[in-house]
N, C-alpha and C. Protein backbone atom coordinates (compact mmCIF):
# COMPACT_ATOMS: atom_id res chain seq x y z
N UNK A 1 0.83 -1.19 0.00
CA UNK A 1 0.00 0.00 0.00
C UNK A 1 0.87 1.26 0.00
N UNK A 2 2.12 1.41 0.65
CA UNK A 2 2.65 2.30 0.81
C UNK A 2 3.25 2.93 -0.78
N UNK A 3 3.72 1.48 -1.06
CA UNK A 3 4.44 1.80 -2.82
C UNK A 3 3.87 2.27 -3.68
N UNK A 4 2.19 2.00 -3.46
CA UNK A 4 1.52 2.14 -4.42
C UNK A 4 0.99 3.72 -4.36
N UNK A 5 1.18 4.41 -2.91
CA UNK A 5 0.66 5.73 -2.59
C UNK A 5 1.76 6.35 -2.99
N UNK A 6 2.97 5.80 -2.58
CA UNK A 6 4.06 7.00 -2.97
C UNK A 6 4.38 6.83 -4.58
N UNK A 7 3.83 6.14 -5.34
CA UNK A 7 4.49 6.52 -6.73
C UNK A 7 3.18 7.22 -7.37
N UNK A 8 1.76 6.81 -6.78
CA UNK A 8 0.83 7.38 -7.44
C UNK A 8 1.17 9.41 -6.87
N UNK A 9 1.33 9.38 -5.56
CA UNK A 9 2.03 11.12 -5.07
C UNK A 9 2.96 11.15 -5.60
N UNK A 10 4.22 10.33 -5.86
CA UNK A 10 5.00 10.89 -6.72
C UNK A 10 4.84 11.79 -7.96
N UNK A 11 4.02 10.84 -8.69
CA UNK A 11 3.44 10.71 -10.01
C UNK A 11 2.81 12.56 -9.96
N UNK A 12 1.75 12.62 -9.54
CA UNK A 12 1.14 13.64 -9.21
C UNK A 12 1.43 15.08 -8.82
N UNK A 13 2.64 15.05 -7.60
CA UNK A 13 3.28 15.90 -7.56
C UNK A 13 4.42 16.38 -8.25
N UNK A 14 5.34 14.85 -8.90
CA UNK A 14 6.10 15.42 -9.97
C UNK A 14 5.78 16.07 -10.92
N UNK A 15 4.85 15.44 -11.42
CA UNK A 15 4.12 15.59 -12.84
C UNK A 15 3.96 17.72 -12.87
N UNK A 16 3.21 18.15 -11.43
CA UNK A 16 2.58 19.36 -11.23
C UNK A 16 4.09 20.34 -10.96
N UNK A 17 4.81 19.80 -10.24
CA UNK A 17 6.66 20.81 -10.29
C UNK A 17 6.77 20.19 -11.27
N UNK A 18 7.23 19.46 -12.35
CA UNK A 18 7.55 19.96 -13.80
C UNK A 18 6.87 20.77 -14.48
N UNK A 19 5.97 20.71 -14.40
CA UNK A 19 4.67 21.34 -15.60
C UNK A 19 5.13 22.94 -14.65
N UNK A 20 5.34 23.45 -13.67
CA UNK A 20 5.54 25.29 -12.90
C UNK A 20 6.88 24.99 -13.29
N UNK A 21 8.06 24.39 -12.92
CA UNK A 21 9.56 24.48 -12.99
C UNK A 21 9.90 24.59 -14.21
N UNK A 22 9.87 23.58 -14.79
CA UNK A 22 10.53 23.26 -16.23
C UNK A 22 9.55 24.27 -17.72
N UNK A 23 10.83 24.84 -18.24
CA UNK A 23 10.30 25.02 -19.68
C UNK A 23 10.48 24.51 -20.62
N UNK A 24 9.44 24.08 -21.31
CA UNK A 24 9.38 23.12 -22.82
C UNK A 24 9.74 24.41 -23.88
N UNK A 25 11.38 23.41 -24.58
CA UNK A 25 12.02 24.60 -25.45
C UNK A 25 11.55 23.61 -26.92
N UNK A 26 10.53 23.29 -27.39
CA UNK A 26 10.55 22.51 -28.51
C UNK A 26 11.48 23.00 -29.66
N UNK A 27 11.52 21.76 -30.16
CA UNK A 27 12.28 22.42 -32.04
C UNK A 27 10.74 23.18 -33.08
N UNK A 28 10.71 23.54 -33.33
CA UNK A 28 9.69 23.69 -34.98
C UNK A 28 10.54 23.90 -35.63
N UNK A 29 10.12 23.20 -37.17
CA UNK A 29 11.40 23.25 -37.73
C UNK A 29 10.24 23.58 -39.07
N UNK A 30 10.33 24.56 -40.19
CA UNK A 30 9.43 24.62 -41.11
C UNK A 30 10.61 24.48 -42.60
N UNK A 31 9.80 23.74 -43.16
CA UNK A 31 10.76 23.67 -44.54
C UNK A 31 9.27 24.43 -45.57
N UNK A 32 10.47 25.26 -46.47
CA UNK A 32 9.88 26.45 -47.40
C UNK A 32 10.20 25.84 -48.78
N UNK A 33 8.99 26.37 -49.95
CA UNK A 33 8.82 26.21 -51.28
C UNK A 33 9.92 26.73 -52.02
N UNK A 34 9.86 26.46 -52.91
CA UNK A 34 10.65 27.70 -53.95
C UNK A 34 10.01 28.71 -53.74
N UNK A 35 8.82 29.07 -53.44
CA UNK A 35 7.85 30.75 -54.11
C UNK A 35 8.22 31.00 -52.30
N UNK A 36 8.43 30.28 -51.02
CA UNK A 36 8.07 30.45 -49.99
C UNK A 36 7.13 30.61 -48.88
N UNK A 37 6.49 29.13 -49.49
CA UNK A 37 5.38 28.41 -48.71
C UNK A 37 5.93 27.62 -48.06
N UNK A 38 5.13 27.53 -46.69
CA UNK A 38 5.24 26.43 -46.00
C UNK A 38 5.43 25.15 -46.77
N UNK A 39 6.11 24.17 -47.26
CA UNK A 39 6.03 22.71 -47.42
C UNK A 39 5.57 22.04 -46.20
N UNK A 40 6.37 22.05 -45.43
CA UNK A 40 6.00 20.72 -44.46
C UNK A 40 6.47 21.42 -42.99
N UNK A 41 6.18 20.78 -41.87
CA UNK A 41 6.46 21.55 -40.61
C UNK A 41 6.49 20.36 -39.70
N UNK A 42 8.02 20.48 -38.83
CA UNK A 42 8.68 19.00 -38.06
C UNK A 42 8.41 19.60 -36.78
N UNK A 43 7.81 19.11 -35.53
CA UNK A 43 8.21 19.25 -34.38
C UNK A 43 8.68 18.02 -33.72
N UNK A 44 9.67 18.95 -32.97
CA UNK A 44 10.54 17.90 -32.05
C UNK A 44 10.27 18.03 -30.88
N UNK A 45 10.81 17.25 -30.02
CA UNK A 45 10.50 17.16 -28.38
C UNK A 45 11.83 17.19 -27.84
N UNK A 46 11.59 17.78 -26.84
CA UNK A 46 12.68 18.02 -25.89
C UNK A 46 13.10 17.31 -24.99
N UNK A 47 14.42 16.36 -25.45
CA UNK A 47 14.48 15.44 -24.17
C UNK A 47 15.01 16.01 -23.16
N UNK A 48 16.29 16.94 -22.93
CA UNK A 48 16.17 17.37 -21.73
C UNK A 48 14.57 17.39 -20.36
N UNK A 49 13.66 18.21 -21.28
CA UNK A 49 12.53 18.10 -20.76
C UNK A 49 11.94 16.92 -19.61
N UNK A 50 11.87 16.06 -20.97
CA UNK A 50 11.57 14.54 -20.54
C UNK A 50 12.34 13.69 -19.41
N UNK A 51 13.59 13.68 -19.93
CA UNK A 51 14.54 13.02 -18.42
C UNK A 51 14.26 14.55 -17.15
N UNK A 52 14.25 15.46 -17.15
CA UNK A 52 14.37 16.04 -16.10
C UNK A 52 13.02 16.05 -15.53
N UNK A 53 11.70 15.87 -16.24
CA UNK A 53 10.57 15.41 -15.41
C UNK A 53 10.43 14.26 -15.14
N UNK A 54 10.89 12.44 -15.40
CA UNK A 54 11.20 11.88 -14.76
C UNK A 54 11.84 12.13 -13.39
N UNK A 55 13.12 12.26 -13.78
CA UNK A 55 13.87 12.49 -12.27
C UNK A 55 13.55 13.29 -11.28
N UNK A 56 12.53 14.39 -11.42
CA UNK A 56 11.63 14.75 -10.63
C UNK A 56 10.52 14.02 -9.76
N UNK A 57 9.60 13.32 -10.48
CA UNK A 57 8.85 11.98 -10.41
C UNK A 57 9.44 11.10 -9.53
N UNK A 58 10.45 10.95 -10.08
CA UNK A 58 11.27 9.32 -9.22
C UNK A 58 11.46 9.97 -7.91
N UNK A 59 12.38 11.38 -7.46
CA UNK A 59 12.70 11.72 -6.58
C UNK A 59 11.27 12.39 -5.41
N UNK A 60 10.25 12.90 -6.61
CA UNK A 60 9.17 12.56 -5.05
C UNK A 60 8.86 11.91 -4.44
N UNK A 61 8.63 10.71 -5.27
CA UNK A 61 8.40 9.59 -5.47
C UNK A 61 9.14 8.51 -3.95
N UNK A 62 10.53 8.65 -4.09
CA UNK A 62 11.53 8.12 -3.20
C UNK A 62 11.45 8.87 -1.93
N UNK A 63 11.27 10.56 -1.77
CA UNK A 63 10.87 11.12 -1.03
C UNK A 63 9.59 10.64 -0.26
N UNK A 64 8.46 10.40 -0.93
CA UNK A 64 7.27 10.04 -0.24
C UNK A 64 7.30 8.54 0.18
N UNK A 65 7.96 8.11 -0.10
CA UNK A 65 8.20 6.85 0.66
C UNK A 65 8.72 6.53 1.58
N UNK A 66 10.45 7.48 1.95
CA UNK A 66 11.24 7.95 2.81
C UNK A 66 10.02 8.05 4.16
N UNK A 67 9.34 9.42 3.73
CA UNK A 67 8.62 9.94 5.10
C UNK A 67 7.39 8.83 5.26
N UNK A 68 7.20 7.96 4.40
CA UNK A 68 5.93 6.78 4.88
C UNK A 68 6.49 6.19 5.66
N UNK A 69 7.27 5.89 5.63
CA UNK A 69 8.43 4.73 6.62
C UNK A 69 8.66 5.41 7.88
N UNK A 70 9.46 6.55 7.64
CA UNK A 70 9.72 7.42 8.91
C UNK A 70 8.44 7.08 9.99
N UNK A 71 7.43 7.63 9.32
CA UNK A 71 6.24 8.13 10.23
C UNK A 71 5.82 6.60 10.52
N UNK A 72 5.93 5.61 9.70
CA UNK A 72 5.49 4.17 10.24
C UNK A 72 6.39 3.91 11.40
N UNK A 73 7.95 4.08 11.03
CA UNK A 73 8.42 3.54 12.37
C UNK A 73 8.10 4.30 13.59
N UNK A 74 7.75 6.00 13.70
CA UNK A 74 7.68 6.58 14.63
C UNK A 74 6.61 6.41 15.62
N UNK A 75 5.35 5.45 14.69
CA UNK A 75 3.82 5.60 15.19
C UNK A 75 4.32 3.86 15.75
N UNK A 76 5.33 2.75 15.63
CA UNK A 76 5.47 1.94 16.35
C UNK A 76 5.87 1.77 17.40
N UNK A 77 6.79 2.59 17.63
CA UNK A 77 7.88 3.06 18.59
C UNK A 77 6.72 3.45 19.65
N UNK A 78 6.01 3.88 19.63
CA UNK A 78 5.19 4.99 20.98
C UNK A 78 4.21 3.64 21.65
């Protein structure tokens, strides 16, 4: 139960500090005609992005598990 709370809060709270912290720098990339029309238009994704909102995730994640434990052993102890 505990694993399953701290990755779903992980999940949740990482997810919400990436989306305020992090800025998405995408590529657009537009390729032009001879006359200078649009032809075609590439977007890319930003992996920086991507690994650094993981490792956000994982680390609440490990965090909220940390203090599940803490507070489990503290509420045995008494």
């Amino acid at each position: 139960m505990k694993t399953w709370l701290s990755l779903l809060g992980g999940l949740i709270i990482g997810i919400t500090l990436s989306y305020f912290l992090l800025d998405y720098n995408g590529w657009t990339i537009y390729q032009t005609g001879m006359n200078g029309e649009v032809t075609n238009t590439i977007n890319e994704l930003d992996f920086n992005l991507i690994t650094n909102a993981f490792l956000i995730v994982a680390a609440t994640s490990i965090v909220i598990y940390a203090v599940l434990t803490l507070i489990e052993k503290k509420t045995g102890e008494l």
